[in-house]
Protein backbone atom coordinates (compact mmCIF):
# COMPACT_ATOMS: atom_id res chain seq x y z
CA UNK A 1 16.67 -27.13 -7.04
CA UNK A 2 18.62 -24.03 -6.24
CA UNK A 3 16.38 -21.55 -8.06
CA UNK A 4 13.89 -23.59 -6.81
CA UNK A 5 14.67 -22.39 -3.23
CA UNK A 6 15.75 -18.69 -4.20
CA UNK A 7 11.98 -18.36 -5.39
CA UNK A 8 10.68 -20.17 -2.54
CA UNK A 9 12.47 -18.37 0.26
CA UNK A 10 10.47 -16.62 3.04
CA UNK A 11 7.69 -18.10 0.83
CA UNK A 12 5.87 -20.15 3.52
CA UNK A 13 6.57 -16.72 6.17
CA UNK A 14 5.14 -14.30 3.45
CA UNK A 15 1.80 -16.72 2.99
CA UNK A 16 1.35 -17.07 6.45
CA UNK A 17 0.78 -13.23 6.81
CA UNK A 18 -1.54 -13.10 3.97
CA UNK A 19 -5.02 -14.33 5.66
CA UNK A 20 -4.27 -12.05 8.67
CA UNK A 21 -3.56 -8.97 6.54
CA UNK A 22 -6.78 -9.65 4.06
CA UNK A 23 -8.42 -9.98 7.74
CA UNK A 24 -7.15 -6.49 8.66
CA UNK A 25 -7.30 -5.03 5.95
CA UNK A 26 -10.92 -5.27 6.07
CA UNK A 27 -11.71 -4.58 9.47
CA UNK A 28 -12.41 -0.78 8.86
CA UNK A 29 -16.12 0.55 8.19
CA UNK A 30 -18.60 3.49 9.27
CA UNK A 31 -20.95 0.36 10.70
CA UNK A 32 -23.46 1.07 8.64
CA UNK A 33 -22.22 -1.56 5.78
CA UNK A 34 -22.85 -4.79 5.29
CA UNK A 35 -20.09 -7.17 6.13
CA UNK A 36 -18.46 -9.29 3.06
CA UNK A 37 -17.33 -12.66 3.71
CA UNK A 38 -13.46 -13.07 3.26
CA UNK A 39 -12.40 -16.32 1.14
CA UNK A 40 -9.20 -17.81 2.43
CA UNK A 41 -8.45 -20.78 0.41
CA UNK A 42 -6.12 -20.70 -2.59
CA UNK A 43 -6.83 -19.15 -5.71
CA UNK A 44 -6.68 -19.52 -9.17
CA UNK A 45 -4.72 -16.79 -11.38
CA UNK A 46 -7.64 -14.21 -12.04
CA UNK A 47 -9.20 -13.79 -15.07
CA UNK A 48 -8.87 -10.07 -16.29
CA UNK A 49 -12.39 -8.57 -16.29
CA UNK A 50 -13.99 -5.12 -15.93
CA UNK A 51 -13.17 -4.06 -12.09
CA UNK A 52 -16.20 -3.87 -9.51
CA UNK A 53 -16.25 -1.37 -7.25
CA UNK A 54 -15.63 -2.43 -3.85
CA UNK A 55 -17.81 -2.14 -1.07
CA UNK A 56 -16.89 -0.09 2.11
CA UNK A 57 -14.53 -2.41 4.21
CA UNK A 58 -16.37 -3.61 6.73
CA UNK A 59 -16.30 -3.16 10.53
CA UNK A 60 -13.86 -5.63 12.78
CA UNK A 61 -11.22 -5.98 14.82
CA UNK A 62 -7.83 -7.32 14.66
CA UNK A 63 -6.74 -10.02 17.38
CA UNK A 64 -4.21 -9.21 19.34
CA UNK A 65 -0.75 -11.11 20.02
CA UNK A 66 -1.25 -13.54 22.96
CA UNK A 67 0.39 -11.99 26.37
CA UNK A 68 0.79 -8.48 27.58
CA UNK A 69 2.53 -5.95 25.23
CA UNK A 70 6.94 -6.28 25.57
CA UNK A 71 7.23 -2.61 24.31
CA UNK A 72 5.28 -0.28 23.09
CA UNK A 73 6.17 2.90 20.76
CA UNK A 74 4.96 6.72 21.42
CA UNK A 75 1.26 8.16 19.43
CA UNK A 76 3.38 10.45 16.88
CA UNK A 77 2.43 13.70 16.32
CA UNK A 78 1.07 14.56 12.68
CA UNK A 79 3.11 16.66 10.86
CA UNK A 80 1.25 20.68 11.08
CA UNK A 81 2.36 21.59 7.25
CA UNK A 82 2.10 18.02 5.26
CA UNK A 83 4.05 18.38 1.50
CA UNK A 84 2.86 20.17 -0.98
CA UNK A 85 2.60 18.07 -4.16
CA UNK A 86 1.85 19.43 -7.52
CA UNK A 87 -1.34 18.84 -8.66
CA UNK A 88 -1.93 16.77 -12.11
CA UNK A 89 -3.33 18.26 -14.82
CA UNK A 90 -6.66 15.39 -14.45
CA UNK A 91 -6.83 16.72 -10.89
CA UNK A 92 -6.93 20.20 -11.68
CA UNK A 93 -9.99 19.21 -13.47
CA UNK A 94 -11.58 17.25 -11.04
CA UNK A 95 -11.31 19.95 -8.94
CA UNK A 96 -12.56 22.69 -11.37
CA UNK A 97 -15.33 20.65 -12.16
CA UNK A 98 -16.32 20.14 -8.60
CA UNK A 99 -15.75 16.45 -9.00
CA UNK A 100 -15.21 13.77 -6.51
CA UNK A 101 -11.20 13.05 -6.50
CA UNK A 102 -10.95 9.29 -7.41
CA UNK A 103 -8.07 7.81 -5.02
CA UNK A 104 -7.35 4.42 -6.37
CA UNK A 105 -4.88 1.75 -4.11
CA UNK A 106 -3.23 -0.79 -6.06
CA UNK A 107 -0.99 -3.45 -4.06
CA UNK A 108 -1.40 -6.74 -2.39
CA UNK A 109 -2.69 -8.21 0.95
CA UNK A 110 -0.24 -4.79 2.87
CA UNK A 111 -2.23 -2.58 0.26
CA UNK A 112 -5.65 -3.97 0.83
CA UNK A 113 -4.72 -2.59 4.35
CA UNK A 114 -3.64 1.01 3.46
CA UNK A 115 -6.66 0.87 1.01
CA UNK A 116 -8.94 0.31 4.09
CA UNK A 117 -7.17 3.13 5.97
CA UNK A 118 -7.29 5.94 3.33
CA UNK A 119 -11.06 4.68 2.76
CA UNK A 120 -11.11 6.29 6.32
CA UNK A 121 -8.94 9.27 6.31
CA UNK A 122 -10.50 10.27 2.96
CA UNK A 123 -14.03 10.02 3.38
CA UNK A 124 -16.98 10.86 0.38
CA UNK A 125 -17.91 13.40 2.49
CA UNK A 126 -14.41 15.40 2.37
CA UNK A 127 -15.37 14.87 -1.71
CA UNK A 128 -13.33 11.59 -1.84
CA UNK A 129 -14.11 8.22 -3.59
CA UNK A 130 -11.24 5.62 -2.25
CA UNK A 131 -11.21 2.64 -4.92
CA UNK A 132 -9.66 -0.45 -4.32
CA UNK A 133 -7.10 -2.43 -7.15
CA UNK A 134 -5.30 -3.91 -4.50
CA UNK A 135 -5.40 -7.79 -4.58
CA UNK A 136 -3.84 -10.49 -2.26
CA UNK A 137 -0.54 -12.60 -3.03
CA UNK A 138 0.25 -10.45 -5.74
CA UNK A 139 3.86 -9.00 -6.67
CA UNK A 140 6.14 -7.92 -9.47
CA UNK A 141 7.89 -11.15 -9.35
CA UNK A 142 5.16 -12.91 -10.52
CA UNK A 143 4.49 -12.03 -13.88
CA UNK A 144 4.14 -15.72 -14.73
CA UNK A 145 1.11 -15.64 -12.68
CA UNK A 146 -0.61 -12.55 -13.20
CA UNK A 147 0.94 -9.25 -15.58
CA UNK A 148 0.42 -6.72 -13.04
CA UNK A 149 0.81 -3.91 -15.53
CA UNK A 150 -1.84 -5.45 -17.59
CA UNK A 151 -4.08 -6.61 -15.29
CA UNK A 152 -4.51 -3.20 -13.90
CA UNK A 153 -4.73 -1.08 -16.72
CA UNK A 154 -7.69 -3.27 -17.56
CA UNK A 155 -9.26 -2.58 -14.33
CA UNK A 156 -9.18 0.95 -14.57
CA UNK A 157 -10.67 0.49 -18.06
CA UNK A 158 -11.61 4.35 -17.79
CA UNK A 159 -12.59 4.84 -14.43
CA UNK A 160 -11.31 8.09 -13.04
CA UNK A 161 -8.39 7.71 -11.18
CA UNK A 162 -6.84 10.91 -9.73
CA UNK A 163 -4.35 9.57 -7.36
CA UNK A 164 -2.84 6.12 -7.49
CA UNK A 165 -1.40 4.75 -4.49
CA UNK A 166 0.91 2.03 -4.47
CA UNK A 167 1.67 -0.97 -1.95
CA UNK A 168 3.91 -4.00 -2.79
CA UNK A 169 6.91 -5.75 -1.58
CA UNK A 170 6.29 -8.37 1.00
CA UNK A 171 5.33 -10.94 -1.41
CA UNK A 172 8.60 -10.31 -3.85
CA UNK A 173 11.21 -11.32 -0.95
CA UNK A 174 12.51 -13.92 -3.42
CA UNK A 175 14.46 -14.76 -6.62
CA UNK A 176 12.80 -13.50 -10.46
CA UNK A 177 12.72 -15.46 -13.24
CA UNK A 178 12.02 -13.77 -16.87
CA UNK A 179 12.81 -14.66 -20.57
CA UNK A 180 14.22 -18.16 -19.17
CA UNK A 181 16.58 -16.63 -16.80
CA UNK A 182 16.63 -16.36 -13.07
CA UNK A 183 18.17 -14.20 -10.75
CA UNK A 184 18.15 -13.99 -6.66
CA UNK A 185 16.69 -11.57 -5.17
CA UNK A 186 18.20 -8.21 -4.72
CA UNK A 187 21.13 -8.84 -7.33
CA UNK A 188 21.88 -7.31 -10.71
CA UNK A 189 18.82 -9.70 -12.62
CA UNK A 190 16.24 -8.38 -10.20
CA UNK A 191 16.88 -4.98 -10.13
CA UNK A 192 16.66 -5.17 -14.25
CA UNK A 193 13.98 -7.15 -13.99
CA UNK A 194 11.64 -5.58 -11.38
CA UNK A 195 13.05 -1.91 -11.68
CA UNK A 196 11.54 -2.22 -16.07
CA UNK A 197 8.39 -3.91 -14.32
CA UNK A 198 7.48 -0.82 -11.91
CA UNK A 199 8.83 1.46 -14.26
CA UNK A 200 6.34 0.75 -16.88
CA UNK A 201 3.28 0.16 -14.21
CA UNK A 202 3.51 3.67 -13.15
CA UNK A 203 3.98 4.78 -16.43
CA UNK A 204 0.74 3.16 -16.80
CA UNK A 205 -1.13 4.90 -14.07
CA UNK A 206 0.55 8.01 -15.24
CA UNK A 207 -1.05 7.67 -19.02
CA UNK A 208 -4.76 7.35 -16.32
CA UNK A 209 -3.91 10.23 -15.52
CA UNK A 210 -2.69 9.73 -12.03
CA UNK A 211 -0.42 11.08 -9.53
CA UNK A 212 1.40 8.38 -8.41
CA UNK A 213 2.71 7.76 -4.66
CA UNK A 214 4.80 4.95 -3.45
CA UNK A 215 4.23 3.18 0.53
CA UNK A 216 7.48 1.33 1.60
CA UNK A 217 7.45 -1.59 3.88
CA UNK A 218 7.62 -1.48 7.31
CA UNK A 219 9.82 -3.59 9.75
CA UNK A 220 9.65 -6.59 10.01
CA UNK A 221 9.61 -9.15 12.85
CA UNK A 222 11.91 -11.85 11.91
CA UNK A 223 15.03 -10.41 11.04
CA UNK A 224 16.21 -12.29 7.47
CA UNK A 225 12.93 -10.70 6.28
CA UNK A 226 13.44 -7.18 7.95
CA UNK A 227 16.62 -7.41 6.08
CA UNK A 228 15.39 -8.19 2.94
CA UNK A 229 12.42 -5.48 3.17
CA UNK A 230 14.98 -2.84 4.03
CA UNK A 231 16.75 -3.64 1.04
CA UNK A 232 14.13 -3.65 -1.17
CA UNK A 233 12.98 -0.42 0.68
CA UNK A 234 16.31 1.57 -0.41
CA UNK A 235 15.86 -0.06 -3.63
CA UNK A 236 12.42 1.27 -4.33
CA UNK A 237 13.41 4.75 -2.86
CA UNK A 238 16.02 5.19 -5.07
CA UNK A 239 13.97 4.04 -8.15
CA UNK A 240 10.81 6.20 -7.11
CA UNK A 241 13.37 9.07 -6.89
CA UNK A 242 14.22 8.73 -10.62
CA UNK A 243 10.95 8.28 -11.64
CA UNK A 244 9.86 11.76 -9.69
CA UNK A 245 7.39 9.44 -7.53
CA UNK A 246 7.08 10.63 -3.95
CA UNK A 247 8.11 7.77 -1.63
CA UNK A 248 6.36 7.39 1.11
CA UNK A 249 8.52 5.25 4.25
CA UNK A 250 6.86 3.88 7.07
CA UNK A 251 9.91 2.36 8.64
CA UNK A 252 10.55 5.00 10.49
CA UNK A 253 7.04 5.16 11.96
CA UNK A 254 7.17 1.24 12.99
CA UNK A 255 9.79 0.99 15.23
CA UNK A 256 11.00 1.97 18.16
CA UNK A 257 13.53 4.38 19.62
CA UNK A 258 16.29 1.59 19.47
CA UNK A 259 14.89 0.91 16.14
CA UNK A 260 13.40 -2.35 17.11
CA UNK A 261 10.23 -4.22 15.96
CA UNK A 262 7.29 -3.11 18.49
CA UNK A 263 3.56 -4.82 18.20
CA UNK A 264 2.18 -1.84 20.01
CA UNK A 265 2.08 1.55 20.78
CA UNK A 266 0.30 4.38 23.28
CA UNK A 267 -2.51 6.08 22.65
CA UNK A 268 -2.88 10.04 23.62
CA UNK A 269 -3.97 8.44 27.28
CA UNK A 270 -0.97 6.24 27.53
CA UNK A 271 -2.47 3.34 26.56
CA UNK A 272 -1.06 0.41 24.77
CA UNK A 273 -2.56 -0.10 21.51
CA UNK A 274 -2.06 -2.89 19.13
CA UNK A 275 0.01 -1.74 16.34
CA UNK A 276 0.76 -4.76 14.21
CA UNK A 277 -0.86 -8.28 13.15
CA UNK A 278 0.27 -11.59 14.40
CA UNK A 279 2.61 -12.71 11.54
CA UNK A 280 4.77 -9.53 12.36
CA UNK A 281 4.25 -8.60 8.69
CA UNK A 282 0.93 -6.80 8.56
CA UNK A 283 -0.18 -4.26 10.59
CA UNK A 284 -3.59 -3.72 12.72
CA UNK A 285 -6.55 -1.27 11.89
CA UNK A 286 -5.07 1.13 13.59
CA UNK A 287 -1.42 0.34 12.89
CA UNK A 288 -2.21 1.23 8.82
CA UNK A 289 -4.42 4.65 9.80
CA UNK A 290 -0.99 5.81 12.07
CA UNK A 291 1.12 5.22 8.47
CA UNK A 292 -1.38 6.32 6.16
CA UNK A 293 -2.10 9.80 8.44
CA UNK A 294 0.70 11.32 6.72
CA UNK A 295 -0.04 10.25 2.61
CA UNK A 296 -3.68 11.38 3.59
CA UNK A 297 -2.64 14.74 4.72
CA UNK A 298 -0.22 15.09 1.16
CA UNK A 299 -3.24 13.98 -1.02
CA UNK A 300 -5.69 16.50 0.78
CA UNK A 301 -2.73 19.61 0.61
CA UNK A 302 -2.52 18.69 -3.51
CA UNK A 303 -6.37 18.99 -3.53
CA UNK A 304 -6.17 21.95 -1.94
CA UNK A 305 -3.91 23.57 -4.18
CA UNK A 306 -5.68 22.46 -6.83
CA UNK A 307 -8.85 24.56 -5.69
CA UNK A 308 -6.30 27.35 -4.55
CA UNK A 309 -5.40 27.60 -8.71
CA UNK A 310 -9.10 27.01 -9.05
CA UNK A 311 -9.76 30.16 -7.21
CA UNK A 312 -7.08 32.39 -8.52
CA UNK A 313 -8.11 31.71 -12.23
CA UNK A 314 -12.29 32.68 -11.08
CA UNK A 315 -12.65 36.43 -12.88
């Protein structure tokens, strides 16, 4: 019964959260799609088969927390120089073949979300094609259920894939169990356990050829849970930072100036927008644009200096 409630903890919070952030996630479009019908009831592990490409999110809106907003955080101004990241040696050929730059977004319910934004930020016009891996209730402590590693490498199955983006956590707040042994979360087990499990997965969008960014977690509403994101937040960081992975953290960008939780924020006009979903986990279609702005900006400087090389080689 003990390990029993180490894997179940913040189970029933985490589940919750995942029909509003599928919900979300989806609620982005041009208007010109046709809307797809969202399934909420359980599923069944999924059966590993060639991925479809999905269709453009469609167009929706999140619903708002009853009552007026309690706080409400500043529009942020977008950084005037975004970083610089070296361009892989697949994008440098994308780009010198005058390709489309394949920007794939693998993650759970959260990543179906930032999926939807970059779909946005990164349109086909700007020579982007956003594809989405993501998949709901989905984690790297649940192997048992479905092999992340393999499940996605069999997706890809050699579509192009330029840029991987990746967006888990919120569903692997809890205990690991692997090779008949268990271990709560955050101690010496789980950091074995999950650090070889990421380690090889973006070793596996690496061999795609990808460049390979990491999203954090944002705050959380309830606090146990805010402290077990953070955690997992510093532990990710400091793994992405040995893996040469550019980390990308949104805490910073989700709270406050007393570094509280806040469901909204104010638009350029002063007006309070709503920043994050009802379960105080996911965010709202605007809420994952503001935290994507930034990755969007790094992915579109890379391009650029892959065209800049481009250029420079041209006789």
């Amino acid at each position: 019964m003990t390990w029993l409630r180490i894997l179940l903890d913040r189970t029933a919070v985490l589940f919750l959260g995942v029909a509003a952030g599928v919900a979300i996630g989806y609620a982005f479009g041009t208007g010109n799609e046709k809307k797809e019908a969202v399934s909420l009831a359980p599923q069944a592990a999924p059966v590993i088969a060639p991925r479809a490409v999905a269709p453009p999110p469609p167009t929706g809106a999140a619903t708002p927390d009853a009552g007026a907003p309690q706080g409400t955080v500043a529009e942020p101004t977008e950084p005037e120089k975004p970083a610089v990241d070296q361009p892989s040696s697949q994008m440098a050929e994308t780009v010198k073949n005058g390709s489309q730059v394949h920007v794939g977004v693998f993650g759970d319910s959260f990543g179906d979300g930032v999926y939807s934004a970059l779909y946005r930020l990164l349109p086909a016009k700007a020579g982007y094609q956003v594809d989405k891996y993501s998949q709901q209730s989905t984690g790297f402590t649940r192997y048992r259920r479905l092999d992340l590693e393999q499940h996605d490498d069999q997706q890809i199955d050699g579509q192009p894939l330029d840029v991987a983006v990746i967006s888990f956590g919120a569903n692997d707040a809890q205990g690991v169990c692997d090779g008949g042994h268990c271990g709560a979360l955050m101690g010496k087990f789980w950091q074995q356990v999950i650090g070889a499990r990421v380690e090889a997965y973006v070793a596996m969008l690496r061999r795609h050829g990808a460049t390979v960014y990491w999203v954090g977690l944002p705050v959380m509403r309830d606090p146990a849970f805010d402290s077990d994101a953070r955690a997992m937040d510093e532990f990710y960081r400091g793994l992405m930072a040995q893996l040469d992975v550019p980390y990308i953290d949104i805490r910073p960008m989700t709270i406050d100036a007393q570094g509280q939780y806040q469901a909204y924020y104010l638009d350029k006009d002063g007006m309070p927008k709503l920043f994050r979903a009802g379960d105080g986990v996911h965010m709202s279609m605007n809420g994952y644009i503001r935290i994507t702005r930034g990755l969007a900006g790094r992915i579109r400087a890379s391009v650029a200096a892959a065209k800049q090389d481009k250029d420079s080689e041209a006789p």
